[in-house]
C-alpha atoms as a PDB file:
ATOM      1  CA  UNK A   1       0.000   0.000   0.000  1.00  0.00           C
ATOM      2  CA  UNK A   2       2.768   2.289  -0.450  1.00  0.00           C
ATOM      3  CA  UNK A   3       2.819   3.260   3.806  1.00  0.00           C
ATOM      4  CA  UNK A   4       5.899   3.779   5.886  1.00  0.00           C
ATOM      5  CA  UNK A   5       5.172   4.278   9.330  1.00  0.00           C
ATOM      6  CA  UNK A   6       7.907   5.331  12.079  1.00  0.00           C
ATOM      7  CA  UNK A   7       7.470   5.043  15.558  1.00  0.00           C
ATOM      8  CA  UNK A   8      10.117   7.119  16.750  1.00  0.00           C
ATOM      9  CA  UNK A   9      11.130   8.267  20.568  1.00  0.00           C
ATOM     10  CA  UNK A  10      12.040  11.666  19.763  1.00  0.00           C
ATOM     11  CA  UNK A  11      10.553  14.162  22.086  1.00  0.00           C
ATOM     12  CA  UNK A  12       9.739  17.009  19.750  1.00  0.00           C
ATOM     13  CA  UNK A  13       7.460  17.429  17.078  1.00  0.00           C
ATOM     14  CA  UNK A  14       9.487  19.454  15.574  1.00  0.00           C
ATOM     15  CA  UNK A  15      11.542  17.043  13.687  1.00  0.00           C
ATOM     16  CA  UNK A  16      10.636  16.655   9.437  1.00  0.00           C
ATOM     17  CA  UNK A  17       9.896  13.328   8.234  1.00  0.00           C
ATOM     18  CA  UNK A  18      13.079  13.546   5.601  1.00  0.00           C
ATOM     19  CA  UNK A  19      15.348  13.547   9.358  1.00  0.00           C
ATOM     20  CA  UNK A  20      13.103  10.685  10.263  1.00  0.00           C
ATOM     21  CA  UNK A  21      13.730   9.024   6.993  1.00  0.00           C
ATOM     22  CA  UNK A  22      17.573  10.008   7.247  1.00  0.00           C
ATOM     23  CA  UNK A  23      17.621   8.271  10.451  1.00  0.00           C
ATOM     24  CA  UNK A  24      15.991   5.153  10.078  1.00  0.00           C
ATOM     25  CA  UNK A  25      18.619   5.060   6.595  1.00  0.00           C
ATOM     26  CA  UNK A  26      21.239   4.854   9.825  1.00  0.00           C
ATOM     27  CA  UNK A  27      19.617   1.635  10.556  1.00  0.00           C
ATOM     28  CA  UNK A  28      20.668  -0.417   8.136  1.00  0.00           C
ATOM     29  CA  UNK A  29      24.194   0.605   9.791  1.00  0.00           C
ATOM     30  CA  UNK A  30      23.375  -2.521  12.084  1.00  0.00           C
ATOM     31  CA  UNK A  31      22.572  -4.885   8.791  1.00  0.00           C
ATOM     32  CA  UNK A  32      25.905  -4.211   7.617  1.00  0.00           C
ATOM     33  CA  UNK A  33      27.890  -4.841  10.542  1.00  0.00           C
ATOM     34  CA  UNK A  34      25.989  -8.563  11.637  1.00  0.00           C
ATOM     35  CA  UNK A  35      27.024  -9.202   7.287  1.00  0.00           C
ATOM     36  CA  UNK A  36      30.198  -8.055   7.932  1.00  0.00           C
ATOM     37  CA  UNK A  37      30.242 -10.203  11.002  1.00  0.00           C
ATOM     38  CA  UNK A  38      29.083 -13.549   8.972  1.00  0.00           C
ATOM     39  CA  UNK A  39      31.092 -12.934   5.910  1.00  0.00           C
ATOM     40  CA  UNK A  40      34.463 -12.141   7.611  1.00  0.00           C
ATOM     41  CA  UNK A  41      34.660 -13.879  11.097  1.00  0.00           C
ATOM     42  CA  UNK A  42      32.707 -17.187   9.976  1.00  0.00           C
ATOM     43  CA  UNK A  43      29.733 -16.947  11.982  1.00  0.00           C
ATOM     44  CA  UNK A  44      27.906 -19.489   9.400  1.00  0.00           C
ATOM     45  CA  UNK A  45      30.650 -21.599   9.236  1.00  0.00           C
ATOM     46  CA  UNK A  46      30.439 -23.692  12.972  1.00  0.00           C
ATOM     47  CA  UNK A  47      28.775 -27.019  12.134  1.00  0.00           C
ATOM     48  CA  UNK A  48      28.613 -29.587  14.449  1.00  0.00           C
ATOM     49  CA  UNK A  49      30.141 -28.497  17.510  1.00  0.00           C
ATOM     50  CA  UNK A  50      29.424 -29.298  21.656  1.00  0.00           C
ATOM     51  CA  UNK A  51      27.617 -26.089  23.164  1.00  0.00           C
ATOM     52  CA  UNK A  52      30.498 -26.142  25.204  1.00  0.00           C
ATOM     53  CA  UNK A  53      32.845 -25.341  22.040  1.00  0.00           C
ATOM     54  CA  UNK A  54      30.302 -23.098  20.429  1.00  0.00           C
ATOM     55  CA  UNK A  55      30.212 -20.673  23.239  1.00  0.00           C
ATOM     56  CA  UNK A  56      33.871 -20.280  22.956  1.00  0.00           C
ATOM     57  CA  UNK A  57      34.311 -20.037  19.233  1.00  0.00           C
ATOM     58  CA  UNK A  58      31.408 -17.133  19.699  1.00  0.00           C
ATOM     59  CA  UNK A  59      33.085 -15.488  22.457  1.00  0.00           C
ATOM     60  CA  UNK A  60      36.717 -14.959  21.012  1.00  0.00           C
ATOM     61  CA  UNK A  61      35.125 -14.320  17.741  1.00  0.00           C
ATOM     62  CA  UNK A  62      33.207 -11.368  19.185  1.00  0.00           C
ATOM     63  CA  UNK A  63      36.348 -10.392  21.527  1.00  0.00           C
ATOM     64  CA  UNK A  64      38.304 -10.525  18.300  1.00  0.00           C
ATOM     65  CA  UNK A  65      35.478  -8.231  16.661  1.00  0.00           C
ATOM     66  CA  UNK A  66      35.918  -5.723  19.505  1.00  0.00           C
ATOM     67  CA  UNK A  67      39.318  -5.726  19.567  1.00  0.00           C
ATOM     68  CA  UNK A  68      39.840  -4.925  15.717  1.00  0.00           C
ATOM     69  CA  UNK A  69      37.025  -2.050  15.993  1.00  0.00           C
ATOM     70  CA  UNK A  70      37.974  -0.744  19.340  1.00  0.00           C
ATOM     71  CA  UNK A  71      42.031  -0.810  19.552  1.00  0.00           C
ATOM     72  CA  UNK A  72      42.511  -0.855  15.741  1.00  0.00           C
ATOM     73  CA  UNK A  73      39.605   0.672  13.404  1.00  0.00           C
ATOM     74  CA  UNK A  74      38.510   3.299  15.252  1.00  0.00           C
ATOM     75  CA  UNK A  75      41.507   5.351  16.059  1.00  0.00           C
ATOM     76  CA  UNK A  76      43.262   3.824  12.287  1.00  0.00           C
ATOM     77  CA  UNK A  77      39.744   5.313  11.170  1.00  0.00           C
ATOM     78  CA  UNK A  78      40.807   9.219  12.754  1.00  0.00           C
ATOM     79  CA  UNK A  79      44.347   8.732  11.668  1.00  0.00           C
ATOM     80  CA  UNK A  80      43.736   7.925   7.696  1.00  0.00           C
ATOM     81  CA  UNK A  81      40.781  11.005   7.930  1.00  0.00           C
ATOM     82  CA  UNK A  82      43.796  13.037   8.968  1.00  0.00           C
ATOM     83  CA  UNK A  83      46.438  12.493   6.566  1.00  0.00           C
ATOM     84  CA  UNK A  84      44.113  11.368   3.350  1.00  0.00           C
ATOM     85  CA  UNK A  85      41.001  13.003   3.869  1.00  0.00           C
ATOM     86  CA  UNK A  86      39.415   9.696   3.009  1.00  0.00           C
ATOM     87  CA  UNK A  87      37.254   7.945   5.222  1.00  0.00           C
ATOM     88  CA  UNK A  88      38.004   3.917   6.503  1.00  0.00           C
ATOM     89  CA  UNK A  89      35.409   1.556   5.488  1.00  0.00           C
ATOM     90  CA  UNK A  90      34.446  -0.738   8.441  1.00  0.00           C
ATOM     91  CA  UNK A  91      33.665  -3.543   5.591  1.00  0.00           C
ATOM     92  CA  UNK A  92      36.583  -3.008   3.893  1.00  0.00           C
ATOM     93  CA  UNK A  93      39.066  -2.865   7.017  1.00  0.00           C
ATOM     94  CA  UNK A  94      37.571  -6.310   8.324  1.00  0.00           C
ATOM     95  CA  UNK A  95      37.763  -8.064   5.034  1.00  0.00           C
ATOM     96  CA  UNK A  96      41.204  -6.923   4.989  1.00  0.00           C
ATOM     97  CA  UNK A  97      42.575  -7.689   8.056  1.00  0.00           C
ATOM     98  CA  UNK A  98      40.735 -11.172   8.251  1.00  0.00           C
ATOM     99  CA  UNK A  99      42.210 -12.032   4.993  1.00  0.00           C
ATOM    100  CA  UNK A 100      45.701 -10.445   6.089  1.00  0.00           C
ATOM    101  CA  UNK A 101      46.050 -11.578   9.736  1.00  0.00           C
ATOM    102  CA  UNK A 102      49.318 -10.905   9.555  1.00  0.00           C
ATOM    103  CA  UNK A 103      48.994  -7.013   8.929  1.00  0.00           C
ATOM    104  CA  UNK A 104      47.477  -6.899  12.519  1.00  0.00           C
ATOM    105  CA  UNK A 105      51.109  -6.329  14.247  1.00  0.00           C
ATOM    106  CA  UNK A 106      52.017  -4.018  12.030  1.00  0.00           C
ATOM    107  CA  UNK A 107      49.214  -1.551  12.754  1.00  0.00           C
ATOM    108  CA  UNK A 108      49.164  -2.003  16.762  1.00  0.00           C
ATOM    109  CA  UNK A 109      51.075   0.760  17.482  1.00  0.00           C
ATOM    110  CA  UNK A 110      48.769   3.383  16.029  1.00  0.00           C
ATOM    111  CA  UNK A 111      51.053   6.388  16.641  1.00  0.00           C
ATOM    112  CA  UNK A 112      54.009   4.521  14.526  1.00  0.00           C
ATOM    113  CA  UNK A 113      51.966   2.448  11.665  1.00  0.00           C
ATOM    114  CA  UNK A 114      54.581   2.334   9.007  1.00  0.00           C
ATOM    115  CA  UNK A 115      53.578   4.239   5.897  1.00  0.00           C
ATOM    116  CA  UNK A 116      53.401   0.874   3.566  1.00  0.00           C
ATOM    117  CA  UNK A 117      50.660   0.084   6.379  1.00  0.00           C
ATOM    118  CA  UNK A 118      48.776   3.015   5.885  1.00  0.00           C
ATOM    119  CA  UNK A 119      49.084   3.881   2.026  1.00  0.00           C
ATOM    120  CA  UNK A 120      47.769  -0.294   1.975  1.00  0.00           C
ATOM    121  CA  UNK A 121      44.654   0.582   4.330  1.00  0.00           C
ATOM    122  CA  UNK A 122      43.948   3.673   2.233  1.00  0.00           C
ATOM    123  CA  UNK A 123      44.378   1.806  -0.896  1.00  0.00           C
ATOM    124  CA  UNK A 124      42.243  -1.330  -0.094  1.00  0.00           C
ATOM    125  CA  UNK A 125      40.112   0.011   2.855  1.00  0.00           C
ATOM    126  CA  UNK A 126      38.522   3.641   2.380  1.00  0.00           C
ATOM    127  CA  UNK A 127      35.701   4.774   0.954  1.00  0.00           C
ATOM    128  CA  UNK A 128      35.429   5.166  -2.652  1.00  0.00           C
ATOM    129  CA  UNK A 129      34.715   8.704  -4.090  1.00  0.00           C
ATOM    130  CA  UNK A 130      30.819   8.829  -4.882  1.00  0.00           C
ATOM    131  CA  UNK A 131      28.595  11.289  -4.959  1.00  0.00           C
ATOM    132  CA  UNK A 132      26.226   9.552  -2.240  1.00  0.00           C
ATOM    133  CA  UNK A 133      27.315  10.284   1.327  1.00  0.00           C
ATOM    134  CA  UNK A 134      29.067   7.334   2.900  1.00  0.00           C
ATOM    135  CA  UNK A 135      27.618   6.100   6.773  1.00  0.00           C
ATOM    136  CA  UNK A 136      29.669   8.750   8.560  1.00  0.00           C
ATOM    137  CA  UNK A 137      28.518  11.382   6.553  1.00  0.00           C
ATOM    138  CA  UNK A 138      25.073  10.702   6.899  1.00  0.00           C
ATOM    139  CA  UNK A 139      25.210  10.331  10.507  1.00  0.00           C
ATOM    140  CA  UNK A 140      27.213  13.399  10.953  1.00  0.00           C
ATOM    141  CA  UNK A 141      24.433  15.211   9.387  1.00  0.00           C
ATOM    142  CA  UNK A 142      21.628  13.199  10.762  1.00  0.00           C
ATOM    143  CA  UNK A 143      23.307  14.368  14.380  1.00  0.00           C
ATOM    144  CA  UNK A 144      23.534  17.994  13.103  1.00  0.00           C
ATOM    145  CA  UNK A 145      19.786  18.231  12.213  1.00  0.00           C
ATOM    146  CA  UNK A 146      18.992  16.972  15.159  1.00  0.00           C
ATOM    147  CA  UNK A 147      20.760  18.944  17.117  1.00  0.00           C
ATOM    148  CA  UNK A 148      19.549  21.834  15.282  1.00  0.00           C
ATOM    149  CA  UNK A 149      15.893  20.790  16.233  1.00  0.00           C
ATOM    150  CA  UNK A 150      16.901  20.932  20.128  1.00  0.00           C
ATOM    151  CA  UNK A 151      18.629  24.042  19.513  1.00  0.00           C
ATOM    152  CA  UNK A 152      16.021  26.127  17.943  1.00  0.00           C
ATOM    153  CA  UNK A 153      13.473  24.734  20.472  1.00  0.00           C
ATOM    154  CA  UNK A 154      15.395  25.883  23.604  1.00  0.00           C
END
């Protein structure tokens, strides 16, 4: 029937249905990371396994996913923004590192990442140059309008 409806727990009424829309866009955010997740760590690869084993492949597989966001994509991300102006895929660093374990050492200490590092990250893990905003763009401005809308109201 052509209907979207959005139940949404902002507390103004203030806010346009294009934020809405620009928002709930954000959401798929969380669809990319779980296929990230299951394409790159093996998620849908554990067959036949005790519950005893499962638990632990799951658990170092999501302490390997935090560690690789949290100690190495994250600050990596602020880092290549800095000296490229290019922005770090979260897709595109995982894929990389899982298929190049062996790059992980090399980018540790994020204050001294060797340059072949970092010229290999921008090559094979940023952001191509499109017209359409990338994740971080759109939430950037997402958190702008919004912030806008609290601003104008107070």
């Amino acid at each position: 029937m052509s209907w979207n409806i959005f139940v949404i727990t902002i507390s103004t009424r203030e806010i346009t249905f294009e934020t809405v829309l620009k928002i709930y866009g954000l959401r798929w955010r969380i669809e990319n990371i779980f296929k990230t997740w299951k394409s790159n760590f093996n998620f849908d690869k554990i067959h036949n396994v005790s519950e005893q084993q499962l638990s632990v492949l799951i658990k170092a597989r999501f302490i390997m996913i935090v560690f690789l966001n949290q100690r190495l994509f994250n600050p990596l991300s602020s880092k290549i923004k800095t000296i490229s102006d290019k922005r770090l895929s979260m897709m595109k660093f995982m894929r990389y590192v899982s298929k190049n374990l062996n790059v992980i050492p090399r980018i540790l200490d994020i204050q001294n990442v060797s340059n072949d590092a970092l010229l290999a990250l921008i090559r094979f893990c940023t952001y191509d140059k499109r017209k359409r905003l990338n994740f971080e763009q759109q939430m950037e401005q997402a958190i702008l309008e919004i912030n806008m809308i609290d601003f104008s109201l107070a």
